[in-house]
Protein backbone atom coordinates (compact mmCIF):
# COMPACT_ATOMS: atom_id res chain seq x y z
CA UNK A 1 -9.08 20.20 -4.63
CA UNK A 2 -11.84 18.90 -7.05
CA UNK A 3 -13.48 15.75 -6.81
CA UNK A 4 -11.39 13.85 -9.39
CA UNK A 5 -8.20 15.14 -7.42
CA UNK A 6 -9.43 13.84 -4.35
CA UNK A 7 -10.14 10.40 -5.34
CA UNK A 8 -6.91 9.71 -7.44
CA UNK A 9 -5.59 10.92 -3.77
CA UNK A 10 -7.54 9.47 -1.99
CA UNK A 11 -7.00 5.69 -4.06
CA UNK A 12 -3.49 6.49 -4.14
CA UNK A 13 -3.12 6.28 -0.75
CA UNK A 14 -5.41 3.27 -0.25
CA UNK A 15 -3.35 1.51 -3.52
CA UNK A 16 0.04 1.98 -1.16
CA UNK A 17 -1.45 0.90 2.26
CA UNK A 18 -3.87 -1.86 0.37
CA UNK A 19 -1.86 -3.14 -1.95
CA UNK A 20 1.85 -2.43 -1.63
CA UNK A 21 1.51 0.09 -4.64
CA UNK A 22 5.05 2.25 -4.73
CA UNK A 23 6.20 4.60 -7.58
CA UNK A 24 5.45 2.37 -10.82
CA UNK A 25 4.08 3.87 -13.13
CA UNK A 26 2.60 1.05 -14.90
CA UNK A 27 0.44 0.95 -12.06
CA UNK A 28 -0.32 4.99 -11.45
CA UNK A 29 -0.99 5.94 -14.57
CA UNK A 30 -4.14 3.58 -15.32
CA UNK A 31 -5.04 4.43 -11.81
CA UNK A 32 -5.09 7.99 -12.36
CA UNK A 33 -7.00 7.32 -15.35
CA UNK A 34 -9.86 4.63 -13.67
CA UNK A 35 -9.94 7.13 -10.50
CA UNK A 36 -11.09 9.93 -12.94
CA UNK A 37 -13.59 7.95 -14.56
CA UNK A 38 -14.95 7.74 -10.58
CA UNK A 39 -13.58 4.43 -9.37
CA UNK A 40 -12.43 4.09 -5.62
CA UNK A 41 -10.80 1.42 -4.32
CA UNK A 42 -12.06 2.22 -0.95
CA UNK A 43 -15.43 0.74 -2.14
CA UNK A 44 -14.25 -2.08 -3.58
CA UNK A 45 -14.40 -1.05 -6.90
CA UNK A 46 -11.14 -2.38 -8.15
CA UNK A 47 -8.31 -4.92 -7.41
CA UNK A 48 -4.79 -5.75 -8.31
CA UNK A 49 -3.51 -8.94 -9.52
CA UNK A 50 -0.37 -9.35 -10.87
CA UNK A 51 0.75 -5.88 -11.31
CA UNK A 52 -2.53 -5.06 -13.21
CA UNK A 53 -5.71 -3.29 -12.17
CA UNK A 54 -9.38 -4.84 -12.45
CA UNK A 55 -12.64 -3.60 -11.64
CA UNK A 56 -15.24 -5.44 -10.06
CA UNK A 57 -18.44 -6.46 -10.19
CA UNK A 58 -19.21 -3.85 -7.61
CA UNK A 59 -17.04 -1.13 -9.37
CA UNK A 60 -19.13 -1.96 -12.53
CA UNK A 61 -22.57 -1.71 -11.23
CA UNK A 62 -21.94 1.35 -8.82
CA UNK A 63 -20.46 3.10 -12.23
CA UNK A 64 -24.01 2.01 -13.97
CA UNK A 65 -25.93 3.79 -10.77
CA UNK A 66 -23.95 7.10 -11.25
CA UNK A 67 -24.52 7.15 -14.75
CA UNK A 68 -28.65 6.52 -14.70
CA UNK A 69 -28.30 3.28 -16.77
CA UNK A 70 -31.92 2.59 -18.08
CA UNK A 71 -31.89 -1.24 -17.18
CA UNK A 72 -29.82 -4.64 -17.65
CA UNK A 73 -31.74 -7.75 -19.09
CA UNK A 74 -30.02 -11.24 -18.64
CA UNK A 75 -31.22 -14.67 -20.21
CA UNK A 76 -29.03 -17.93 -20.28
CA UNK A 77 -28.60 -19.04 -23.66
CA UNK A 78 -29.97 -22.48 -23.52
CA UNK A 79 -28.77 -24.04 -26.48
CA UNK A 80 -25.19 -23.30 -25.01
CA UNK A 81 -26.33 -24.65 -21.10
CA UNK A 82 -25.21 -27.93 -19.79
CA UNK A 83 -26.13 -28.09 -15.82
CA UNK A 84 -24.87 -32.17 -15.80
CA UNK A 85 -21.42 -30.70 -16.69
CA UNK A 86 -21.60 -27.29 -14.86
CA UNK A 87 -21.61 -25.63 -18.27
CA UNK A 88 -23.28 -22.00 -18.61
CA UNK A 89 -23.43 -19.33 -21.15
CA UNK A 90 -25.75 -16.19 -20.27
CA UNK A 91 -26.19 -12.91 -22.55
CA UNK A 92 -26.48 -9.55 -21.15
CA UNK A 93 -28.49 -6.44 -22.39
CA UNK A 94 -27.51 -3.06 -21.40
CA UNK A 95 -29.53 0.10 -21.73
CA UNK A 96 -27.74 2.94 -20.57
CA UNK A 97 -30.62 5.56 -21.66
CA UNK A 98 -34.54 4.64 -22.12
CA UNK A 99 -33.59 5.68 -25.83
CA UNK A 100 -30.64 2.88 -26.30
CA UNK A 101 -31.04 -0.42 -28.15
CA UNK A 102 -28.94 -2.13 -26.16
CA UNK A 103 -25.27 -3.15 -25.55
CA UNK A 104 -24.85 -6.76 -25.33
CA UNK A 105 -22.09 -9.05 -23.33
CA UNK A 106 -22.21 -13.05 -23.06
CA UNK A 107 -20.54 -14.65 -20.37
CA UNK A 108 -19.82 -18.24 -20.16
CA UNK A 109 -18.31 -20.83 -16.91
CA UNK A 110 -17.84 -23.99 -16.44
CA UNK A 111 -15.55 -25.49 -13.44
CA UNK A 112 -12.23 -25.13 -15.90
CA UNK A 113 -12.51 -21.91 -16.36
CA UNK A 114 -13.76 -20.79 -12.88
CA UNK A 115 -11.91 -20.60 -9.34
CA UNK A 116 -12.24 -24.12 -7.02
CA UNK A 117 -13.41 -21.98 -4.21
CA UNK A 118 -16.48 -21.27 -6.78
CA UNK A 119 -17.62 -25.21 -8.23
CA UNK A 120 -20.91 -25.34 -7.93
CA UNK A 121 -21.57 -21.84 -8.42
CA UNK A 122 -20.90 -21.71 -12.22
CA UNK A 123 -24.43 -20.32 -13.45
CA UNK A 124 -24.04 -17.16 -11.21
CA UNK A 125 -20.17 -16.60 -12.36
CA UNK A 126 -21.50 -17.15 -15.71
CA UNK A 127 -24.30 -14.51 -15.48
CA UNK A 128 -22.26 -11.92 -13.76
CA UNK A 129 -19.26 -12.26 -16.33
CA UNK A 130 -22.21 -11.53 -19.35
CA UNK A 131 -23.26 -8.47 -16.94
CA UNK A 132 -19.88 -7.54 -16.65
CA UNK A 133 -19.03 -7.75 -19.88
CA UNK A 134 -22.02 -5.33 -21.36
CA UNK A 135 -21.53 -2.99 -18.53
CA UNK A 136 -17.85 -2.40 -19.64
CA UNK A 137 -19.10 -2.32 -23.85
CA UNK A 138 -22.26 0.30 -22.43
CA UNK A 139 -19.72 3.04 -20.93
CA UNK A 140 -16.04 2.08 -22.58
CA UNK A 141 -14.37 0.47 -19.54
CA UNK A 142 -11.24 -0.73 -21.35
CA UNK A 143 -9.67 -3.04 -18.35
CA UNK A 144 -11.02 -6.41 -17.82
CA UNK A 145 -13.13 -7.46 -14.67
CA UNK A 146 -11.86 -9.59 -12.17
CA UNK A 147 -14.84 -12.34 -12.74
CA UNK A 148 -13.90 -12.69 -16.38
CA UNK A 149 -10.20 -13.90 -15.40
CA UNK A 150 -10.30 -17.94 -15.72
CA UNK A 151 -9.09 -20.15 -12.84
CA UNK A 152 -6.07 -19.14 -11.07
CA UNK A 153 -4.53 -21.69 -8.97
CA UNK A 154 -5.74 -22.72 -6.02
CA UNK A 155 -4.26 -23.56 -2.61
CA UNK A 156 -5.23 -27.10 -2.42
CA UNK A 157 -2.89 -27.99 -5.24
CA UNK A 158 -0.15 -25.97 -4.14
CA UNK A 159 0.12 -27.69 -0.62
CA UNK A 160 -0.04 -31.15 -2.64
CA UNK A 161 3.94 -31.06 -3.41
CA UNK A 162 4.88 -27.74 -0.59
CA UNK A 163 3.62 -29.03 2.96
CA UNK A 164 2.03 -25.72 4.61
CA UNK A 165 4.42 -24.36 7.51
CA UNK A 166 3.49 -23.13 9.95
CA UNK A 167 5.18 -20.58 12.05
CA UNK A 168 6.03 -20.75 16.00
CA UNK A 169 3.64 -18.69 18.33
CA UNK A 170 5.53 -16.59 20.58
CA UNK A 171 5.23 -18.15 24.39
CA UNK A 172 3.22 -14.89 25.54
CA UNK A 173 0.86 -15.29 22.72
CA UNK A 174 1.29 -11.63 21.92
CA UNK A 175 2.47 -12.59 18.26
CA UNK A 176 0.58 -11.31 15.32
CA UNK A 177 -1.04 -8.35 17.77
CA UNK A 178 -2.23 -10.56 20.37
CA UNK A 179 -4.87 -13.64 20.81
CA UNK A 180 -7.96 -11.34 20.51
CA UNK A 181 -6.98 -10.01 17.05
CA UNK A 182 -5.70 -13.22 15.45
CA UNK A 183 -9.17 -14.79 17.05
CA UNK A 184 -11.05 -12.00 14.98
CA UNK A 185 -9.13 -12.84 11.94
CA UNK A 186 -9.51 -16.47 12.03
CA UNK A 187 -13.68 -15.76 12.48
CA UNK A 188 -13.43 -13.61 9.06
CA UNK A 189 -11.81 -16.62 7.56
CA UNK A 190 -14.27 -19.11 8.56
CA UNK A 191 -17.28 -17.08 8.51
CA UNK A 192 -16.40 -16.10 4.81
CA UNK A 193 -14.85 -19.44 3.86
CA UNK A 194 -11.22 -18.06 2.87
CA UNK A 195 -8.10 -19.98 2.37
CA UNK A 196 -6.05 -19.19 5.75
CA UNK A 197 -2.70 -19.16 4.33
CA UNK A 198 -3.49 -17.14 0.86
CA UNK A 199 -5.28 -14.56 3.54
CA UNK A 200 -1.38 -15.00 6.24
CA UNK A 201 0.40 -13.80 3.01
CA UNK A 202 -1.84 -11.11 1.61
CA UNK A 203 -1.49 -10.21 5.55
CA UNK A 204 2.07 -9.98 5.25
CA UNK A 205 2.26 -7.89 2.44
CA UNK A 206 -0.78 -5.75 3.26
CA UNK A 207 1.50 -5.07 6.45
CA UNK A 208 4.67 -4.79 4.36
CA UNK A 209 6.46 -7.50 7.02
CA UNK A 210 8.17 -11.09 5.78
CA UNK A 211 5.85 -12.58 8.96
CA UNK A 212 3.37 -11.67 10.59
CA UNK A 213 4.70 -11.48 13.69
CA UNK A 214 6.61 -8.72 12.76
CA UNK A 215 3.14 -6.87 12.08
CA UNK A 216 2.06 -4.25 14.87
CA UNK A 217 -1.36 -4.27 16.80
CA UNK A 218 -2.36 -1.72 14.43
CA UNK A 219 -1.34 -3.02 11.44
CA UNK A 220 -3.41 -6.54 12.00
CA UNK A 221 -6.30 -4.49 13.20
CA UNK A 222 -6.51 -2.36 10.77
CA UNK A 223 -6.12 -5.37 8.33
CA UNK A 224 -8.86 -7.47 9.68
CA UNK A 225 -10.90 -3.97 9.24
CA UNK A 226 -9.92 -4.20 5.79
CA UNK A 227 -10.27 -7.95 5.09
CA UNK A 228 -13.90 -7.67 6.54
CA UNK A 229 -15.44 -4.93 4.79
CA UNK A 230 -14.06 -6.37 1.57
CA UNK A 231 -15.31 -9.63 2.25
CA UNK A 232 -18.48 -8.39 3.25
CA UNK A 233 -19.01 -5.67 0.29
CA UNK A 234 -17.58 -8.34 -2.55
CA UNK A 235 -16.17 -11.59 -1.82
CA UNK A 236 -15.23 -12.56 -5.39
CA UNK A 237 -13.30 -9.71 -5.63
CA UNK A 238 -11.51 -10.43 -2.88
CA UNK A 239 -11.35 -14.31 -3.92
CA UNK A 240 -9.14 -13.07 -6.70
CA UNK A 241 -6.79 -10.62 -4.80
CA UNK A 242 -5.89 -14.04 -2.20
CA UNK A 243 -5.89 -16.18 -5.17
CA UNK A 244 -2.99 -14.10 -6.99
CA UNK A 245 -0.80 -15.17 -3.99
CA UNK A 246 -0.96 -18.52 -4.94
CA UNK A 247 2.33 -20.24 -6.28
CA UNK A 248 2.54 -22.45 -9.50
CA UNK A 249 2.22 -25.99 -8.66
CA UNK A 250 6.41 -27.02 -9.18
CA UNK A 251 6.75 -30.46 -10.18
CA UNK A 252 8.93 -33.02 -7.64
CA UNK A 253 11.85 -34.76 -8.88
CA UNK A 254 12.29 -37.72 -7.34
């Protein structure tokens, strides 16, 4: 089996057990196509939100290692800046040979545009969207990046109108594959700031279970493997996978 055989393998397999992937072909197809151009999803390199692949940041700059890119020169545009407001726009330069003049990407944030979990961090977003965005132009990456989507909704308004509920622990405490392995899971969530019920449902269906407590031992464990390499290798990334399990705020009629 060659090397491009073994990775759409390989990401197949991690695109069933990672992300619920079954037989659509909506979904293999572009992953056949992004697994031959060398993206793995074991690495982080891409992410599915609503029944479409993304690559990430990671995905983007591992793809400019492999391919010997020259350099990547990013300046904010000033004229464009506003730190009072959170406002940033930054242009990227890529050289993908010593010989290129350059592809060029802007990126721009400004807390409407960028995740809740990320205010105060709009002047990174916006220079890794501009980075993003001349990596894809330098070597014809068609799909967007998950840092260019705008603000998805975030948990905070959701449990506004839908009180969070909770469900009952079992009276042995051996629910969700025992207190040591929930423990570990609720230190990834607070040592990497994550929304504890966005990460409970991308548990679920990471598990394939309605509750967790229908999830083996193995299945959390090898979950909380999962969750903490991710969080660990690209946190925005995985920012965006929790945040696409986030319901539209419904309106109460009173």
């Amino acid at each position: 089996m060659n090397r491009k055989a073994y990775l759409y393998s390989r990401n197949l397999r991690l695109a069933r057990t990672t992300f619920g992937v079954g037989k659509q072909q909506i979904l293999l197809k572009p992953l056949e196509h992004l697994s031959a151009m060398h993206f793995d999803i074991g690495s982080g390199d891409l992410a599915l939100l609503n029944n479409h692949w993304y690559v990430t940041h990671t995905g983007l700059l591992r793809m400019a290692k492999r391919k010997m890119c020259s350099g990547i020169e990013v300046e904010a545009v000033v004229n464009l800046c506003n730190s009072t407001a959170g406002r940033y726009v930054f242009k990227a330069t890529v050289y993908s040979s010593k010989s290129c003049r350059g592809f060029v990407g802007f990126g721009d944030a400004d807390p409407s545009n960028v995740s809740a979990l990320v205010h105060g961090a709009e002047m990174r977003v916006a220079e890794t969207r501009a980075v993003n965005r001349a990596l894809r132009k330098a070597y014809g990456i068609g799909i967007c990046s998950v840092d260019e989507l705008g603000a998805l909704p975030n948990s905070a308004e959701v449990s506004d109108s839908h009180p969070k509920k909770h469900p009952p622990q079992s009276a042995n405490g051996n629910g969700n594959g025992g207190p040591r392995v929930r423990d570990r899971l609720c230190q990834i969530i607070r040592q990497h700031k994550l929304d504890a019920e966005l990460v409970k449902s991308y548990a679920t269906d990471f598990c394939g279970v309605k509750t967790l407590r229908e999830a083996t031992r193995e299945q959390v464990e090898n979950f909380d493997q999962q969750l903490a390499d991710w969080a660990k290798k690209d946190r925005n990334a995985l920012v965006c996978q929790l945040n696409s399990y986030s319901q539209p705020k419904q309106e109460v009629v009173a």
